[in-house]
Protein backbone atom coordinates (compact mmCIF):
# COMPACT_ATOMS: atom_id res chain seq x y z
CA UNK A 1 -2.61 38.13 -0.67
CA UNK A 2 -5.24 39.06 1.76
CA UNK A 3 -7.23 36.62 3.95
CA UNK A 4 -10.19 35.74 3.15
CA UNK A 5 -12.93 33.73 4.99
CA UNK A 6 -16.27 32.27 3.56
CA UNK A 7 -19.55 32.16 6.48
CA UNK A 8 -19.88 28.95 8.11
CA UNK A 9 -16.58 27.65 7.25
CA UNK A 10 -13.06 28.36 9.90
CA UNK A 11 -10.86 28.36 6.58
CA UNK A 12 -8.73 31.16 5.92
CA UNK A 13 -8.08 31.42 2.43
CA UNK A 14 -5.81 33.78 -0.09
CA UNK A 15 -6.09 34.68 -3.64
CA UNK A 16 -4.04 36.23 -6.53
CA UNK A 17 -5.68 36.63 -9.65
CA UNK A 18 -3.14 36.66 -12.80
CA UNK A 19 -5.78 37.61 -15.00
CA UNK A 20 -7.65 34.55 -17.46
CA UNK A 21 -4.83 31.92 -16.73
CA UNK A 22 -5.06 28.46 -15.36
CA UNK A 23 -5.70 28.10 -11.42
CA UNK A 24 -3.36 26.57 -8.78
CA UNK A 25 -4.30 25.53 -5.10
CA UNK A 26 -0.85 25.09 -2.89
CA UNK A 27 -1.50 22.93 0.30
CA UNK A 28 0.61 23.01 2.71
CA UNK A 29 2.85 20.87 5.25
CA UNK A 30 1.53 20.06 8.98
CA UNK A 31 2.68 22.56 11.45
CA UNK A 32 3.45 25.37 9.44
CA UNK A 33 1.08 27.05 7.34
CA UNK A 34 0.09 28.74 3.54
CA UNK A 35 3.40 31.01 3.83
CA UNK A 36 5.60 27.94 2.96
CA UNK A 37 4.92 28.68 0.02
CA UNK A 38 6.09 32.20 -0.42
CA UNK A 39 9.09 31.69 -2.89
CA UNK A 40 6.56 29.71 -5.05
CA UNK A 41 3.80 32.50 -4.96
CA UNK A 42 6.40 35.05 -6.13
CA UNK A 43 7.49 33.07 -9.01
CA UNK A 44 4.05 32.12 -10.21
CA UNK A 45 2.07 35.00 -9.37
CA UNK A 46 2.28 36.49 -12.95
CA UNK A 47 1.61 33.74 -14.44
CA UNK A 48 -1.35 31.61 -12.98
CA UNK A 49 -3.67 32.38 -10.83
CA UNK A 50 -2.92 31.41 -7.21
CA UNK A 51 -5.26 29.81 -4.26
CA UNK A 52 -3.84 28.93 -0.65
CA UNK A 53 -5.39 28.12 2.12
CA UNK A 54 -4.50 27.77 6.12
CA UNK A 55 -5.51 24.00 6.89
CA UNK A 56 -8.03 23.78 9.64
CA UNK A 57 -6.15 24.39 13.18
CA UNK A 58 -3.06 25.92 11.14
CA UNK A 59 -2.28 29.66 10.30
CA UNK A 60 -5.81 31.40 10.26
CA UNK A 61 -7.82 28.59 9.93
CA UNK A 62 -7.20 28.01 13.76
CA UNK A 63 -10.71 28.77 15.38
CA UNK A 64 -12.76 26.14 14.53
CA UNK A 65 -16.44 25.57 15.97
CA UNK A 66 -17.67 22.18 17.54
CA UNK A 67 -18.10 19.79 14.81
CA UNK A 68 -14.89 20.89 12.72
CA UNK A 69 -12.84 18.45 11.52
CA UNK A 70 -10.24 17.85 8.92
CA UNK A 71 -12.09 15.47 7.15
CA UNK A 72 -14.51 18.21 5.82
CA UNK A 73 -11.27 20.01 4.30
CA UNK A 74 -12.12 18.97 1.02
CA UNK A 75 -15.64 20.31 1.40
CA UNK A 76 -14.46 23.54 2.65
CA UNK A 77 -12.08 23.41 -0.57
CA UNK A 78 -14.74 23.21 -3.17
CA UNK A 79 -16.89 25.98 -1.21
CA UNK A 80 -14.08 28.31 -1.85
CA UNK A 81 -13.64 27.34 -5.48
CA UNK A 82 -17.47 27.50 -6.02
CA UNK A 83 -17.33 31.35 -4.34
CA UNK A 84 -14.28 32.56 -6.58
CA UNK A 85 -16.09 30.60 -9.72
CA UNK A 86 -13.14 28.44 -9.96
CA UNK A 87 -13.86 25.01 -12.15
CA UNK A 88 -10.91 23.49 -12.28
CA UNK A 89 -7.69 23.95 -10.42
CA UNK A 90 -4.22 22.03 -10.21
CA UNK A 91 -3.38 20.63 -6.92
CA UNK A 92 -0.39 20.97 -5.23
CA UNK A 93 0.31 19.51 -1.82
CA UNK A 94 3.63 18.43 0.18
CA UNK A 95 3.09 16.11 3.03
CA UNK A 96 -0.12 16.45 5.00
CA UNK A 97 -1.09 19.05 2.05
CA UNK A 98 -0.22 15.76 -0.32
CA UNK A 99 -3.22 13.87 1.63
CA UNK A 100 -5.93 16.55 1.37
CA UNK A 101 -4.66 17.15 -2.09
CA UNK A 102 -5.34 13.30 -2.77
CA UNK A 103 -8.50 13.44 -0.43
CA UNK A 104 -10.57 16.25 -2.66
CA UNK A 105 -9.25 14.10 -6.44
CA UNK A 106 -11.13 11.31 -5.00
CA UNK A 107 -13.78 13.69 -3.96
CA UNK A 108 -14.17 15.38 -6.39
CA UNK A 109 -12.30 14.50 -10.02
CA UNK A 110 -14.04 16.74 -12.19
CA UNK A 111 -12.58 19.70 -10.57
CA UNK A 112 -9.11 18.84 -10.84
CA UNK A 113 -6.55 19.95 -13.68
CA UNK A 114 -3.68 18.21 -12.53
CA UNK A 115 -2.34 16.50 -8.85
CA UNK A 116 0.84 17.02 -7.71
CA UNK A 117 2.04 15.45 -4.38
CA UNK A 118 4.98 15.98 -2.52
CA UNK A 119 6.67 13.96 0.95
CA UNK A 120 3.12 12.29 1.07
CA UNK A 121 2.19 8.77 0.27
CA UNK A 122 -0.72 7.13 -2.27
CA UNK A 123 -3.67 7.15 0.48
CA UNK A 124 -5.54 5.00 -1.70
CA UNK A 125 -3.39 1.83 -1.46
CA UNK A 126 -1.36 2.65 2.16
CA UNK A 127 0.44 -0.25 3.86
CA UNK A 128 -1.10 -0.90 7.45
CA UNK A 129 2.23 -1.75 8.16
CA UNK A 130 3.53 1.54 7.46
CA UNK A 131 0.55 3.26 8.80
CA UNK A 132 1.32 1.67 11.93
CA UNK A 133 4.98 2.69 11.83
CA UNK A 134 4.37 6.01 11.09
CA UNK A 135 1.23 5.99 13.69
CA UNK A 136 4.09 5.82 16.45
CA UNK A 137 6.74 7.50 15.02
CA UNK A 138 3.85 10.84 14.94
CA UNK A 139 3.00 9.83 18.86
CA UNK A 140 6.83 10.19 19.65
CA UNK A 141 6.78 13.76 18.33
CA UNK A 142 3.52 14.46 19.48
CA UNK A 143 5.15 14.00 22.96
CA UNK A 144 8.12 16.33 22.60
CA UNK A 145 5.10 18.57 21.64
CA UNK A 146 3.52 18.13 24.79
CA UNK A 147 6.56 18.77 27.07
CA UNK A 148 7.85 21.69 24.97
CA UNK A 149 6.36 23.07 21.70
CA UNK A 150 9.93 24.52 21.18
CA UNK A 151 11.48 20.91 21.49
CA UNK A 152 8.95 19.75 19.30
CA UNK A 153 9.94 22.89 16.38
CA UNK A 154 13.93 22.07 17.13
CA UNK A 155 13.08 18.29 16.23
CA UNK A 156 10.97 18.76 13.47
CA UNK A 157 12.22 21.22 11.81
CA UNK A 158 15.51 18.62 10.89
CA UNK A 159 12.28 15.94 9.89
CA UNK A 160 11.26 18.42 7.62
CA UNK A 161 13.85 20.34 5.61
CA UNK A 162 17.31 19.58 4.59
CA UNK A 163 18.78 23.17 3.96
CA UNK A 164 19.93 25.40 7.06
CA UNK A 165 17.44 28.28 5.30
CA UNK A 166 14.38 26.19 4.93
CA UNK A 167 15.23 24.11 8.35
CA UNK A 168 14.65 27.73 10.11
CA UNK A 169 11.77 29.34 7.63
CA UNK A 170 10.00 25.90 8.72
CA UNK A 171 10.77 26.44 12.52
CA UNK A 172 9.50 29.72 12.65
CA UNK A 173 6.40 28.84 11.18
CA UNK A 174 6.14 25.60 13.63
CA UNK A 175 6.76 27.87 16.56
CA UNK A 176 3.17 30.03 16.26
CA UNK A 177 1.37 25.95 15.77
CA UNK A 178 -1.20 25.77 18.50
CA UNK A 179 -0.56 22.95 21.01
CA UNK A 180 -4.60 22.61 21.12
CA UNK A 181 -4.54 22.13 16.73
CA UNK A 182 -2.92 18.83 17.44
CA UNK A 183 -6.87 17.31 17.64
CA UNK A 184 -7.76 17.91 14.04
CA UNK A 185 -4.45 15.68 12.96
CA UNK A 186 -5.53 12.79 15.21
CA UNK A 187 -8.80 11.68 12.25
CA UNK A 188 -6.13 11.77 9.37
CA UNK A 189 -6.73 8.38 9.55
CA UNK A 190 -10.35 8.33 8.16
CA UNK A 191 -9.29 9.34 4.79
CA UNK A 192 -7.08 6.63 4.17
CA UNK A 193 -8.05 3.52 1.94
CA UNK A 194 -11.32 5.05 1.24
CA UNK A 195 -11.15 4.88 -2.36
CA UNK A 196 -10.37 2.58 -5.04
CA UNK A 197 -7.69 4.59 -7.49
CA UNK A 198 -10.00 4.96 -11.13
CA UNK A 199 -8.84 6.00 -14.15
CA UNK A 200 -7.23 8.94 -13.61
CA UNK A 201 -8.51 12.38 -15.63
CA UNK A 202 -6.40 14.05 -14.98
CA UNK A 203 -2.04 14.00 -14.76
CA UNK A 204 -0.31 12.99 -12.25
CA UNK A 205 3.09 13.93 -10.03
CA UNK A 206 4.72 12.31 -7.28
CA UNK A 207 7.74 12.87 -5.32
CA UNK A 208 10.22 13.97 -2.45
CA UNK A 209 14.05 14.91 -1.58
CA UNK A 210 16.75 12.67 -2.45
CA UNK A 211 17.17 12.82 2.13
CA UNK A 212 13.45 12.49 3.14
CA UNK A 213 13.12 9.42 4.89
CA UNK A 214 13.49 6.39 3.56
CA UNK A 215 9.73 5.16 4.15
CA UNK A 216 9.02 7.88 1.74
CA UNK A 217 11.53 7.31 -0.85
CA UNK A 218 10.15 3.94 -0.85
CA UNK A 219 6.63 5.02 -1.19
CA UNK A 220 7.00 7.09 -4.05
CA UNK A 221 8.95 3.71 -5.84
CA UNK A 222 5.64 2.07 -4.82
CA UNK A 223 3.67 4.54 -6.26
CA UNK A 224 5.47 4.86 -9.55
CA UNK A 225 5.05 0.80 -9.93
CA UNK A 226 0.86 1.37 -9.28
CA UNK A 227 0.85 3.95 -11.60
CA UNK A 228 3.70 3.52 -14.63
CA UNK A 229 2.02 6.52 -16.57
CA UNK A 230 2.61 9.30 -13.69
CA UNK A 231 5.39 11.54 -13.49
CA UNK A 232 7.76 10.41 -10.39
CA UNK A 233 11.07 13.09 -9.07
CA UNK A 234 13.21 12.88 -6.55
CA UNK A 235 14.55 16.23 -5.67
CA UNK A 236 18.51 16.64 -5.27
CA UNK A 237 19.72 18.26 -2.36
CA UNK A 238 16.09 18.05 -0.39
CA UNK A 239 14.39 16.85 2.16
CA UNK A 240 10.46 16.24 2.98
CA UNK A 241 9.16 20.13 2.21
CA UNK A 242 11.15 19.48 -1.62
CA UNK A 243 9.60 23.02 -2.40
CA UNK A 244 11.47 25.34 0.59
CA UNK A 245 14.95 23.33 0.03
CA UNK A 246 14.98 23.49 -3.67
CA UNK A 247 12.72 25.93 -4.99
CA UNK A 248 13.87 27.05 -7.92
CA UNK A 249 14.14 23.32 -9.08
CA UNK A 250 10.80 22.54 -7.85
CA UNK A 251 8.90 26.01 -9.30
CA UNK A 252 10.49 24.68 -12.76
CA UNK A 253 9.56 20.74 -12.28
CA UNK A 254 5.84 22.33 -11.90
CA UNK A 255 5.90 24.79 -14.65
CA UNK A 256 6.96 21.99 -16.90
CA UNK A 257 4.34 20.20 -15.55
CA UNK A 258 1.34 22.82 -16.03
CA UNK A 259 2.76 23.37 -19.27
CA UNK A 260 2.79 19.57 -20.42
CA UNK A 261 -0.65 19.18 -18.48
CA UNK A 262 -1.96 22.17 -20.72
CA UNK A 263 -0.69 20.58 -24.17
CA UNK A 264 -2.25 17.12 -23.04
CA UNK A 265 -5.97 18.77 -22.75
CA UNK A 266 -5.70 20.19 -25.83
């Protein structure tokens, strides 16, 4: 996929056209960046037609102008689906990709197919508690970051996959994270309990690995209890990026999914 970039947006964006078929946007984790994805863009690529972006200070998407933040993400979204005359699209987004994922459904409903959210947590109904635990448990890393951006990749990488394969794809992809990117992360905060959760439109998945931590096992509990009609999974044999440890279970789980989603709008 090649990258594209609209004018007056720093989003680096990528594309693969299947032909008439149903879109999907993959979002990706913090610190890494659209390529996480890879094994799921080979499986699906004949078969829907793909959209992936870099989040703002990640991948391409690193040059932003003054005034660029990640709260217009979901902004910057629908000006890319608007340019490839995209009207509806399922969303798919593990971790910090879960939260923008959640961020343009409240934004913008209409536009959405399905949501599908991975290693994140409902950002419409989020515990200050646990915001406030996970506040500091982000500064800690943020610090190893600071010292070493190498220390920070070892650490992380064990945060954020399970399997010795995915726990060195993700490190890779950590290593090229600009130390000076860290800014955009630090206004997360502004998108969460913003919105009341409606009637949902639209179907809904939630989930993480079986060893993602256990703040995040017990969101996605919380979650299910909020909303008894989604679709909750824990992923065997995973950690927090569900789809890099276990993709072949997770590129079925989603199929499944689209396919259901597809019957339901009938």
């Amino acid at each position: 996929m090649k990258p594209i970039k609209l004018a007056h947006s720093p989003i680096t964006y990528y594309v693969s056209r299947a032909g008439q078929g149903e879109w999907v946007l993959f979002l990706h984790a913090a610190f890494v960046n659209h390529a996480m994805f890879q094994t799921q863009f080979a499986y699906f690529e004949q078969k829907y037609n793909i959209l992936a972006v870099d989040i703002i200070g990640h991948g391409q998407s690193a040059d932003a102008r003054k005034g660029d933040t990640i709260e217009k993400m979901s902004k910057w979204i629908y000006d890319i689906l608007e340019a490839e005359k995209i009207a509806k699209i399922h969303l798919v987004g593990v971790s910090l990709g879960a939260v923008l994922a959640q961020d343009f459904a409240n934004r913008y409903p209409g536009a959405v197919s399905s949501l599908a959210c991975f290693g994140g947590y409902d950002i419409n109904h989020f515990d200050a508690k646990r915001k406030k635990e996970n506040g500091a448990q982000q500064m800690l890393m943020m610090l190893k970051a600071f010292f070493s951006m190498r220390w920070f990749a070892k650490a992380n990488r064990k945060i954020s996959a399970y399997t010795p394969q995915a726990q060195a794809e993700f490190f890779a992809m950590n290593l090229l994270f600009p130390k000076k990117s860290f800014k955009f992360l630090a206004t997360l905060g502004s998108m969460v309990n913003r919105y009341e959760t409606g009637q949902r439109a639209y179907p809904l998945l939630i989930g993480c690995g079986q060893f993602d931590i256990p703040m995040e096992l017990e969101e996605v509990k919380a979650w299910k209890n909020r909303e008894p009609d989604c679709t909750a999974i824990i992923f065997e044999n995973a950690g927090h990026c569900v789809n890099m440890d276990v993709p072949e279970e997770f590129n079925q789980t989603m199929e499944k999914f689209w396919k259901n989603t597809t019957k339901q709008s009938r």
